[in-house]
Every structure is written in structure tokens, then in C-alpha cells.
N, C-alpha and C. Protein backbone atom coordinates (compact mmCIF):
# COMPACT_ATOMS: atom_id res chain seq x y z
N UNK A 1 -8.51 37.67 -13.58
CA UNK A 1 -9.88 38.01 -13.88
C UNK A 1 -10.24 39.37 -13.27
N UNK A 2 -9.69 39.58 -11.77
CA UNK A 2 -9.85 41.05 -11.79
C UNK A 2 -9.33 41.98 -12.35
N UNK A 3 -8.42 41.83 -12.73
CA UNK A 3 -7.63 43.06 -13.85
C UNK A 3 -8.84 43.51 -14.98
N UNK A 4 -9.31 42.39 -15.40
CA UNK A 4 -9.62 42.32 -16.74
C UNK A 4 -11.06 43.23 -16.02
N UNK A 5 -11.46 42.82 -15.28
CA UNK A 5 -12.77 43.11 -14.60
C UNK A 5 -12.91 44.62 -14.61
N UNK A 6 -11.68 45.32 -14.09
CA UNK A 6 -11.40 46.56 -13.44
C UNK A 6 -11.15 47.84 -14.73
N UNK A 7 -10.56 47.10 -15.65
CA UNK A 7 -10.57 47.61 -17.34
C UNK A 7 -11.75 47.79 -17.88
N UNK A 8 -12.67 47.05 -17.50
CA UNK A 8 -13.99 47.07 -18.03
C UNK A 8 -14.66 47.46 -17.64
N UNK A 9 -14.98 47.99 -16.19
CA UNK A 9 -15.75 48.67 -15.66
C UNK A 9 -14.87 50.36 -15.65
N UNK A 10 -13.83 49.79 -16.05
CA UNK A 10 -13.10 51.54 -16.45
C UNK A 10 -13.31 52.11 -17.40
N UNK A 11 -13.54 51.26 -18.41
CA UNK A 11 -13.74 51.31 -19.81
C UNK A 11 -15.05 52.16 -19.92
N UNK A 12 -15.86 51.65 -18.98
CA UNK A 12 -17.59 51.97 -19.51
C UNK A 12 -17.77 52.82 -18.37
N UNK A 13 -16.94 53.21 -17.61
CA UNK A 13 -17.13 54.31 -16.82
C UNK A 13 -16.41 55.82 -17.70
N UNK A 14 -15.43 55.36 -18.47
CA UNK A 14 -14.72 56.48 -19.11
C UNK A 14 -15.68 56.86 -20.49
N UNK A 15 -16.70 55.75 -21.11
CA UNK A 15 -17.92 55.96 -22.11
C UNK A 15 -18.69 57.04 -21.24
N UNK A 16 -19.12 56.45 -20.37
CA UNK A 16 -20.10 57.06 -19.96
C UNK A 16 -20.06 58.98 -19.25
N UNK A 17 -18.53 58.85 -18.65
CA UNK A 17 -18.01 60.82 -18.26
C UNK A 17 -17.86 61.00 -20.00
N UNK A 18 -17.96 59.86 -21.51
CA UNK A 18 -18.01 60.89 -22.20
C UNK A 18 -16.34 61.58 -22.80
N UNK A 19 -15.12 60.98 -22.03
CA UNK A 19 -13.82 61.37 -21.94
C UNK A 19 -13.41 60.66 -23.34
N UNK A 20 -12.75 61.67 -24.08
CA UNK A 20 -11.89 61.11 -25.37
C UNK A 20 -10.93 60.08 -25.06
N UNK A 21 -10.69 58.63 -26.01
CA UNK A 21 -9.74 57.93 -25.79
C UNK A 21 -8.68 57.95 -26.15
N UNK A 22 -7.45 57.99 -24.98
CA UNK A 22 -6.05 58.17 -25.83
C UNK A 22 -5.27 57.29 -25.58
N UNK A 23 -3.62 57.92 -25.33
CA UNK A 23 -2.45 56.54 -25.32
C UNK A 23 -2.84 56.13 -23.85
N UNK A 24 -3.21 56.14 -22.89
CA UNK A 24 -3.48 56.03 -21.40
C UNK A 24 -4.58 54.62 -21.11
N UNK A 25 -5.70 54.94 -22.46
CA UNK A 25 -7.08 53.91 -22.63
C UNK A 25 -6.23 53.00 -23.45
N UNK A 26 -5.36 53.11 -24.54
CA UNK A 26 -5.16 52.10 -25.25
C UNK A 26 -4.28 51.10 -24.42
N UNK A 27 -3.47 51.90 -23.79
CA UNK A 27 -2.13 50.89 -23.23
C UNK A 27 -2.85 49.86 -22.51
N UNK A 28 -3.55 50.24 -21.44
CA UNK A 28 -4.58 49.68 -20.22
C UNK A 28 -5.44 48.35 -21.40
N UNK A 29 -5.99 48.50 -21.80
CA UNK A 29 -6.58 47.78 -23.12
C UNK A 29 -6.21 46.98 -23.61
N UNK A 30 -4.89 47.06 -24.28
CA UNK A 30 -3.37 46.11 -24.51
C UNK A 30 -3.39 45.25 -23.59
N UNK A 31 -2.64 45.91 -22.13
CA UNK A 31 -2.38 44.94 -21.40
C UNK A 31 -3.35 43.67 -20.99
N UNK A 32 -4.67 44.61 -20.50
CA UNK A 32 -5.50 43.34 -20.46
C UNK A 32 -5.74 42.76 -21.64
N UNK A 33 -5.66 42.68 -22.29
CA UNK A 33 -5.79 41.42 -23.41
C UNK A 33 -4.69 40.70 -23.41
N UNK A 34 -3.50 41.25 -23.30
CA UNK A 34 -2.43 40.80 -23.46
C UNK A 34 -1.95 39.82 -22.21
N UNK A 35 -2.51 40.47 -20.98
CA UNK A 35 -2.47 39.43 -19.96
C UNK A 35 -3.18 38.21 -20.30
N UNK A 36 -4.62 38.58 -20.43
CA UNK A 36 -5.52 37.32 -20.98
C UNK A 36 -4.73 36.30 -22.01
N UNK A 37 -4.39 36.74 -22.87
CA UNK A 37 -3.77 35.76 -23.67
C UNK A 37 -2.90 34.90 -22.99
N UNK A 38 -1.44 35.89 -22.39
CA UNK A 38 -0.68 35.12 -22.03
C UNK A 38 -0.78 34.18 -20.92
N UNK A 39 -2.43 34.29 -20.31
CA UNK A 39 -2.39 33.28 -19.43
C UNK A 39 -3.13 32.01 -19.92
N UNK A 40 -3.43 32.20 -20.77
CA UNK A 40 -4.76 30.77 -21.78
C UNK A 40 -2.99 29.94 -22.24
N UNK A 41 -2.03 30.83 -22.68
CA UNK A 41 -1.06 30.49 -23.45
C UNK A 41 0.10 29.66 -21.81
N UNK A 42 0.21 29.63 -21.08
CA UNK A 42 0.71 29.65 -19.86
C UNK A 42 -0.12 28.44 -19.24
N UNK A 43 -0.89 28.61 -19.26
CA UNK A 43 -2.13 27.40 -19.13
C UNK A 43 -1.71 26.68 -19.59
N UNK A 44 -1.94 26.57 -20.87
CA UNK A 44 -2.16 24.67 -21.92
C UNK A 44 -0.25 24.64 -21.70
N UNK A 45 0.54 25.53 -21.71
CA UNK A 45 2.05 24.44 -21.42
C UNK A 45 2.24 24.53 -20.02
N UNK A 46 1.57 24.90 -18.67
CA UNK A 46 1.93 23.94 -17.78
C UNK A 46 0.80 23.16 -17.91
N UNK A 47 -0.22 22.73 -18.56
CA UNK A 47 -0.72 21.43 -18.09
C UNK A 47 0.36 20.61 -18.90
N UNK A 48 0.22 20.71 -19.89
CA UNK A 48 1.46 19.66 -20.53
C UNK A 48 2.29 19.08 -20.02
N UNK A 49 3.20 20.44 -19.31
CA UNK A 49 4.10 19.94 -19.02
C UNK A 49 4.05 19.21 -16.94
N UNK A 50 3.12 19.22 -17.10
CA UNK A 50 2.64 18.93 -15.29
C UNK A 50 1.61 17.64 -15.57
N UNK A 51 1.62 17.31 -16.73
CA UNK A 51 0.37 16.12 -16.84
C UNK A 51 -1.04 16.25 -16.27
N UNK A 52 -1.48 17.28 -15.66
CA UNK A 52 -2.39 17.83 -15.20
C UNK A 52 -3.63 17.69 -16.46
N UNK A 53 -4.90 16.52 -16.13
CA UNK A 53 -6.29 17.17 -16.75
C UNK A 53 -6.71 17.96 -16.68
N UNK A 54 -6.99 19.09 -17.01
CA UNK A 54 -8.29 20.05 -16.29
C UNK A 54 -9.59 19.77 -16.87
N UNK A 55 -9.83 18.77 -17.48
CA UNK A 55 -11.04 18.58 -18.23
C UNK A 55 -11.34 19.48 -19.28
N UNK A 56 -12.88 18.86 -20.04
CA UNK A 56 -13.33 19.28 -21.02
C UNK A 56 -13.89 20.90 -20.78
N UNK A 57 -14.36 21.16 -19.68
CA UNK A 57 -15.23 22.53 -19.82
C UNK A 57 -14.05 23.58 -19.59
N UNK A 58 -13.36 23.55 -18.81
CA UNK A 58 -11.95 24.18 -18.71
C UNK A 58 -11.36 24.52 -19.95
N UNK A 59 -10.90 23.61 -20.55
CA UNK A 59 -10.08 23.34 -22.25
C UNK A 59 -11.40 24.34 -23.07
N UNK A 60 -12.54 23.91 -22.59
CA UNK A 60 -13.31 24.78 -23.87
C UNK A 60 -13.51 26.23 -23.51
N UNK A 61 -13.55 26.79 -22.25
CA UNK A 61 -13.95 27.84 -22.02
C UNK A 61 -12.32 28.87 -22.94
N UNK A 62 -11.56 28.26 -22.31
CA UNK A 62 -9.87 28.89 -22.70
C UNK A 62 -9.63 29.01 -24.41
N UNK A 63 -10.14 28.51 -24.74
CA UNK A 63 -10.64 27.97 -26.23
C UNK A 63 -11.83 29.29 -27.09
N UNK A 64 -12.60 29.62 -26.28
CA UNK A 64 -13.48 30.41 -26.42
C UNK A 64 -13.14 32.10 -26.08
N UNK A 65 -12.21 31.85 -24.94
CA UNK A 65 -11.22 33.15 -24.83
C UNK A 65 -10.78 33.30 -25.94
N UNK A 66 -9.96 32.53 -26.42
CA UNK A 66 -9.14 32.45 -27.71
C UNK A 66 -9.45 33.41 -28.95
N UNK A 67 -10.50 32.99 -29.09
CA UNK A 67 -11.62 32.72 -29.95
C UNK A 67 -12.41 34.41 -30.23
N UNK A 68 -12.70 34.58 -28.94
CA UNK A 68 -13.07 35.98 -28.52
C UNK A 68 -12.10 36.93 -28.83
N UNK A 69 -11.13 36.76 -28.53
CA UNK A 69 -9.67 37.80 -28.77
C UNK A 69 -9.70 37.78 -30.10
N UNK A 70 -9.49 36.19 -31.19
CA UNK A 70 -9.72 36.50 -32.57
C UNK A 70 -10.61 37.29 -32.99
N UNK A 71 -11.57 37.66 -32.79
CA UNK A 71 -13.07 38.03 -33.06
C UNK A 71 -12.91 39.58 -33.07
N UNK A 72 -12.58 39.70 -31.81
CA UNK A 72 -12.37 41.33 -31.61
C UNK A 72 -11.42 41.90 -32.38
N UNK A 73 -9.98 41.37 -32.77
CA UNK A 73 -9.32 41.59 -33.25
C UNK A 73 -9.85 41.56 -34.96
N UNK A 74 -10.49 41.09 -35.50
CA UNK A 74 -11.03 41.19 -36.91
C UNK A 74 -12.55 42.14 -36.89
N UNK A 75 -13.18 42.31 -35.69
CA UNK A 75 -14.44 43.42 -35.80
C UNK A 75 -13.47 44.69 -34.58
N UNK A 76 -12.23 45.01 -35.19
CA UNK A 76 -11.65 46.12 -34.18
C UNK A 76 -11.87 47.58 -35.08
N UNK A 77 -12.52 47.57 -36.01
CA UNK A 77 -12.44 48.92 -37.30
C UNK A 77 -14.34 49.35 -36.58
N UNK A 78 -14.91 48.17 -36.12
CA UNK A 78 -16.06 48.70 -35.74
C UNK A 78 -15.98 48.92 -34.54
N UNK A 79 -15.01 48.63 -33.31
CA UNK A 79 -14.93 49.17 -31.98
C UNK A 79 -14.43 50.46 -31.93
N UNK A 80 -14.55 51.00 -33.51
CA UNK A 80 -13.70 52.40 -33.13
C UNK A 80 -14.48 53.31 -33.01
N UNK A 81 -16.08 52.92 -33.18
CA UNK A 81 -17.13 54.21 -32.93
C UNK A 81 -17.32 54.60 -31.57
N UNK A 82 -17.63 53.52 -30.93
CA UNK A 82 -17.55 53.92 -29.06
C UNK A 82 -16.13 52.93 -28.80
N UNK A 83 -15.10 52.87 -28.87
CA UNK A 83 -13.95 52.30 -28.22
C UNK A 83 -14.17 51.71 -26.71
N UNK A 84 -14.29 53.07 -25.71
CA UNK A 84 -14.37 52.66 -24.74
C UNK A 84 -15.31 51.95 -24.02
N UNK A 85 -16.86 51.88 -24.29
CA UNK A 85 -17.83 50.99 -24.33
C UNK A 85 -17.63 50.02 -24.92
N UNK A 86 -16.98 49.64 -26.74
CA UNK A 86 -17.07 48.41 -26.72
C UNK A 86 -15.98 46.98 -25.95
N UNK A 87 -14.98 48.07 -25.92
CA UNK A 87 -13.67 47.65 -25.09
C UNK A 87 -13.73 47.01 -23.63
N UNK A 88 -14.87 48.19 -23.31
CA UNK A 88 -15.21 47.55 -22.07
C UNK A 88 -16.22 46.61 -21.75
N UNK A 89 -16.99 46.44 -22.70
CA UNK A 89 -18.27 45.33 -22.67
C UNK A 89 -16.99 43.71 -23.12
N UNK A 90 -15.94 44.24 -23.85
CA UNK A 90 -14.81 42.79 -23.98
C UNK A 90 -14.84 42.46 -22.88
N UNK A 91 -14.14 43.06 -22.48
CA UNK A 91 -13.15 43.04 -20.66
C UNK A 91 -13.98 42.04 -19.90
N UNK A 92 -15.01 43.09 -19.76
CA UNK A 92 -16.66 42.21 -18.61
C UNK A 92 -16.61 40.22 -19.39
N UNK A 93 -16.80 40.46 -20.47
CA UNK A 93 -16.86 39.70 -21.55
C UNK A 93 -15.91 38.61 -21.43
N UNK A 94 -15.06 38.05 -21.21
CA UNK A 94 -13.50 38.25 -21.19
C UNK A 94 -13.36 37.46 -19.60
N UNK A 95 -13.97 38.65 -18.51
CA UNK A 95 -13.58 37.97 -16.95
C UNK A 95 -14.63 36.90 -16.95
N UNK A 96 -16.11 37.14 -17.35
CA UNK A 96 -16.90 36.11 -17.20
C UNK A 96 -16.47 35.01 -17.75
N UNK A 97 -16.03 34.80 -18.79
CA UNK A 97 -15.47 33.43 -19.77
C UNK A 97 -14.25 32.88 -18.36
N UNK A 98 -13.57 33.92 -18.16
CA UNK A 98 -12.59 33.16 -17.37
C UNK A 98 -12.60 32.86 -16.35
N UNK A 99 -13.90 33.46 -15.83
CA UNK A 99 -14.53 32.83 -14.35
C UNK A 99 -15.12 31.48 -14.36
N UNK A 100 -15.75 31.62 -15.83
CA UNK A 100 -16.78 29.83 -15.85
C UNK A 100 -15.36 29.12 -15.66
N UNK A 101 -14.26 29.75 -16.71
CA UNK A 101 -13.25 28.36 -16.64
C UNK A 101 -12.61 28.13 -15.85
N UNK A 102 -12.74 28.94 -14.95
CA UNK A 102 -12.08 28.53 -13.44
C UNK A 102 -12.87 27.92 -12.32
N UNK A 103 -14.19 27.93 -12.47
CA UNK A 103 -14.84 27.20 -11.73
C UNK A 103 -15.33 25.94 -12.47
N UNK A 104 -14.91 25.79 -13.93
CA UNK A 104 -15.47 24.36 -14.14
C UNK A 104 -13.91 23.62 -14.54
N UNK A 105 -13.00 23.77 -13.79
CA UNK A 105 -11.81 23.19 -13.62
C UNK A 105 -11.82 21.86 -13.37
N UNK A 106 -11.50 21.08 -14.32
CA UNK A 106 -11.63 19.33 -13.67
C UNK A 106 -13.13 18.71 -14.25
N UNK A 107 -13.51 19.19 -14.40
CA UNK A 107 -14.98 18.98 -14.84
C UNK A 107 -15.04 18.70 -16.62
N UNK A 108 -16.09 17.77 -16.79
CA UNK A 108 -16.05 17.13 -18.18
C UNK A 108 -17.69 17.53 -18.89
N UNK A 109 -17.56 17.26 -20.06
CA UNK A 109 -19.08 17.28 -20.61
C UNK A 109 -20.14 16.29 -20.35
């Protein structure tokens, strides 16, 4: 969650000096998403495989990550007007989701 955190407040710090985005913003961008994923994905097979509940609000928040990544990925032709603002409003976007789901770990509806 801090990675993702630190992208996003980089993101909207690099909107805001105004700095053109290049291979340097995209890679950084990648990765955090790409981390994000692979940990929602890393998640659901060790609970599986650890028999581990984490409950309902957990399962849904990771779900909603998911979900979010789809989203961005099909409205990504409109993140191309401010990139680095909207990239970085994800990120922020993104750690908060994965903060609820880490503090509502075990926890049900």
C-alpha cells in the first residue's frame, strides 16, 4: 500500500511541476498496478491453499481492486489528457481500497 501510495502522490506532484510524461512515469505506473494485481492474485491462492477465512469485507474490497484495475484499463484513452493526475488520483485510489481491506480482515457483512 505504500508503494502504491508513493506513485500517487508522485504522480500528482509530477501534474502539478507541469513535467511531460515519459518511459520513467509509465514504467513506475506499470509496476504499481502490476504489484497491486499480483498481490489480490497471491492473496485468494494462499488463502486457498492455507484454508484461511478472511471474511466477507476482505474478499469484497480485493474484488473491487479488481474491478478498479478493469475500469481503468477500459477508460485508459481518457487518462491520456492529464495522465499523471489521473494516474495518480488511481494510485491514492487503489492504497485506500487496500487499506479498508486490510483492516477489515476477518470481518463479515
Amino acid at each position: 500500500m505504500a508503494f502504491t501510495g508513493l506513485i500517487g502522490l508522485g504522480s500528482i506532484g509530477w501534474h502539478l511541476a507541469r513535467r511531460q510524461v515519459g518511459r520513467p512515469f509509465w514504467l513506475v505506473v506499470a509496476l504499481g498496478i502490476g504489484v497491486m494485481a499480483v498481490q489480490v492474485i497471491l492473496g485468494l491462492m494462499a488463502m486457498n491453499f492455507e484454508g484461511i477465512d478472511p471474511g466477507n469485507q476482505h474478499v469484497f474490497y480485493g474484488v473491487v481492486i479488481s474491478f478498479t484495475l478493469a475500469f481503468a484499463y477500459i477508460y485508459r484513452s481518457q487518462f491520456r489528457k492529464k495522465p499523471a493526475l489521473y494516474y495518480g488520483l488511481l494510485m491514492l485510489f487503489l492504497m485506500g481500497l487496500g487499506l479498508r481491506g486490510i483492516m477489515a480482515f476477518g470481518g463479515n457483512f
